[in-house]
Protein backbone atom coordinates (compact mmCIF):
# COMPACT_ATOMS: atom_id res chain seq x y z
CA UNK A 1 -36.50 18.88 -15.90
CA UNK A 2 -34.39 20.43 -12.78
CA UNK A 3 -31.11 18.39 -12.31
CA UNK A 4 -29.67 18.54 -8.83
CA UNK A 5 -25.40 18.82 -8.43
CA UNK A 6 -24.33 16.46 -6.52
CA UNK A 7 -20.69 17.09 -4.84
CA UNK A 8 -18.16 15.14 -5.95
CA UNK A 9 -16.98 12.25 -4.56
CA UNK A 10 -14.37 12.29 -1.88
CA UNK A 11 -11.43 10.22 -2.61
CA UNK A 12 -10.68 6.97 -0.62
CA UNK A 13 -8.24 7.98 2.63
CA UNK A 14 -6.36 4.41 1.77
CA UNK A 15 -2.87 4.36 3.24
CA UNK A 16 -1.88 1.66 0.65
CA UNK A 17 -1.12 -1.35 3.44
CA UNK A 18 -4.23 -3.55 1.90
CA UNK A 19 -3.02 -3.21 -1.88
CA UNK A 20 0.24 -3.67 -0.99
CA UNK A 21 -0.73 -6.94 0.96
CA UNK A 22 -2.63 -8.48 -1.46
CA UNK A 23 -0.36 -7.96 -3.89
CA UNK A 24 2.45 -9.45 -2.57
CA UNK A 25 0.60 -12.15 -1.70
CA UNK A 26 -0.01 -12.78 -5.42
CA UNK A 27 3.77 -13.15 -5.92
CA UNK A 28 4.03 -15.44 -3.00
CA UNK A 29 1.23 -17.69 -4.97
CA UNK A 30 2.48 -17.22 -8.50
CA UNK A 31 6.42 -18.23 -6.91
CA UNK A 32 4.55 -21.50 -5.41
CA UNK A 33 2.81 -22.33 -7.81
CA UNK A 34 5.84 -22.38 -10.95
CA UNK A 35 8.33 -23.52 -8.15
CA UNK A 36 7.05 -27.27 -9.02
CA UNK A 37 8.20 -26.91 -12.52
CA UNK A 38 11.45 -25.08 -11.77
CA UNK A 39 13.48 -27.60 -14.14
CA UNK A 40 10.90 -27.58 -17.13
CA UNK A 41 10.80 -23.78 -17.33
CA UNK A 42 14.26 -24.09 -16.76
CA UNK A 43 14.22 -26.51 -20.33
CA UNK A 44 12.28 -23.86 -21.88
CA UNK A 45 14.25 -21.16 -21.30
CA UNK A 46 11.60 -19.14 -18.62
CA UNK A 47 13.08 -19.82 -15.53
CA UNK A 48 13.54 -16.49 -14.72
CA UNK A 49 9.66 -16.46 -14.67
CA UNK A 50 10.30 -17.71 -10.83
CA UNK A 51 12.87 -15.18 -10.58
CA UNK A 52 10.31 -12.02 -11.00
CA UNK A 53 8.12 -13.65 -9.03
CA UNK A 54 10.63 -13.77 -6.12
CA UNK A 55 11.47 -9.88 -7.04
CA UNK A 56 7.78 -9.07 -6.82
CA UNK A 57 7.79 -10.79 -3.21
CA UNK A 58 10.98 -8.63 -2.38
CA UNK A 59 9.35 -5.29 -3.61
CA UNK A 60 6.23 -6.22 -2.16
CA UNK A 61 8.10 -6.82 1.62
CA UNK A 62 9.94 -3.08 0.81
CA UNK A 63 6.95 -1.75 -0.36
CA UNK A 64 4.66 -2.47 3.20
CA UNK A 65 7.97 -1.45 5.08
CA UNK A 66 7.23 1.90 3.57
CA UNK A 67 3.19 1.81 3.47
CA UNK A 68 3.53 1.90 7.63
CA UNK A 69 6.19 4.33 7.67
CA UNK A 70 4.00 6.43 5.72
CA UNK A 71 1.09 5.17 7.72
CA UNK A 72 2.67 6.11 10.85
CA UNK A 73 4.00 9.92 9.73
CA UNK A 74 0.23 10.60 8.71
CA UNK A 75 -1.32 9.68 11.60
CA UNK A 76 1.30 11.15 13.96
CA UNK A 77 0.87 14.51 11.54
CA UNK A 78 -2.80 14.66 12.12
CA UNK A 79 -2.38 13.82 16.03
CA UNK A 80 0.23 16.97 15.69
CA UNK A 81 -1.96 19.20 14.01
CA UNK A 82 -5.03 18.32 16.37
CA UNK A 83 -3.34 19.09 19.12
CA UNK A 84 -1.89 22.37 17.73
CA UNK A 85 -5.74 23.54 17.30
CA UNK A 86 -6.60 22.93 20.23
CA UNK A 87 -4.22 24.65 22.31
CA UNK A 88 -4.96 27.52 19.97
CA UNK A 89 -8.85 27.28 21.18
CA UNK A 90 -7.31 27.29 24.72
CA UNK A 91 -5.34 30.04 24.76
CA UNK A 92 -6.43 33.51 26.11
CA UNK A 93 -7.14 36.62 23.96
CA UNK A 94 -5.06 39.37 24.52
């Protein structure tokens, strides 16, 4: 029996914005959702359950600041680096 090799795969071009996103808006739903029994966890000794929540959101907010910067330098890089070619193409041989 002949087994064919495939390539491997190519990995995903993600820039990170989605997971970021999503995440963060996890916090934002885990902070809501405890915020209602602020003085009971309080009691219990967990409040600062609410508290990493509301670091999570802050990370998350930091985080997608620096998903677009990143976002942006890539795609400005490739725009760059396109452009670059093609004025090589362009030019005249000597």
């Amino acid at each position: 029996m002949a087994t064919t090799r495939r390539p491997p795969p190519k990995p995903v071009d993600n820039d990170g914005i989605t997971t970021v996103v999503v995440g963060t808006v996890f916090w934002v739903l885990a902070f809501l959702a405890l915020l209602p029994f602020r003085d009971r966890l309080a009691a219990d000794g967990r409040d600062w359950w609410l508290w990493t929540c509301a670091v999570g959101v802050g990370l998350g907010v930091i985080g997608l600041v620096y998903c677009r910067r990143r976002r942006t330098a890539i795609r400005r890089d490739r725009k760059r680096a396109a452009e670059e070619r093609a004025a090589t193409l362009r030019e005249p041989l000597s």
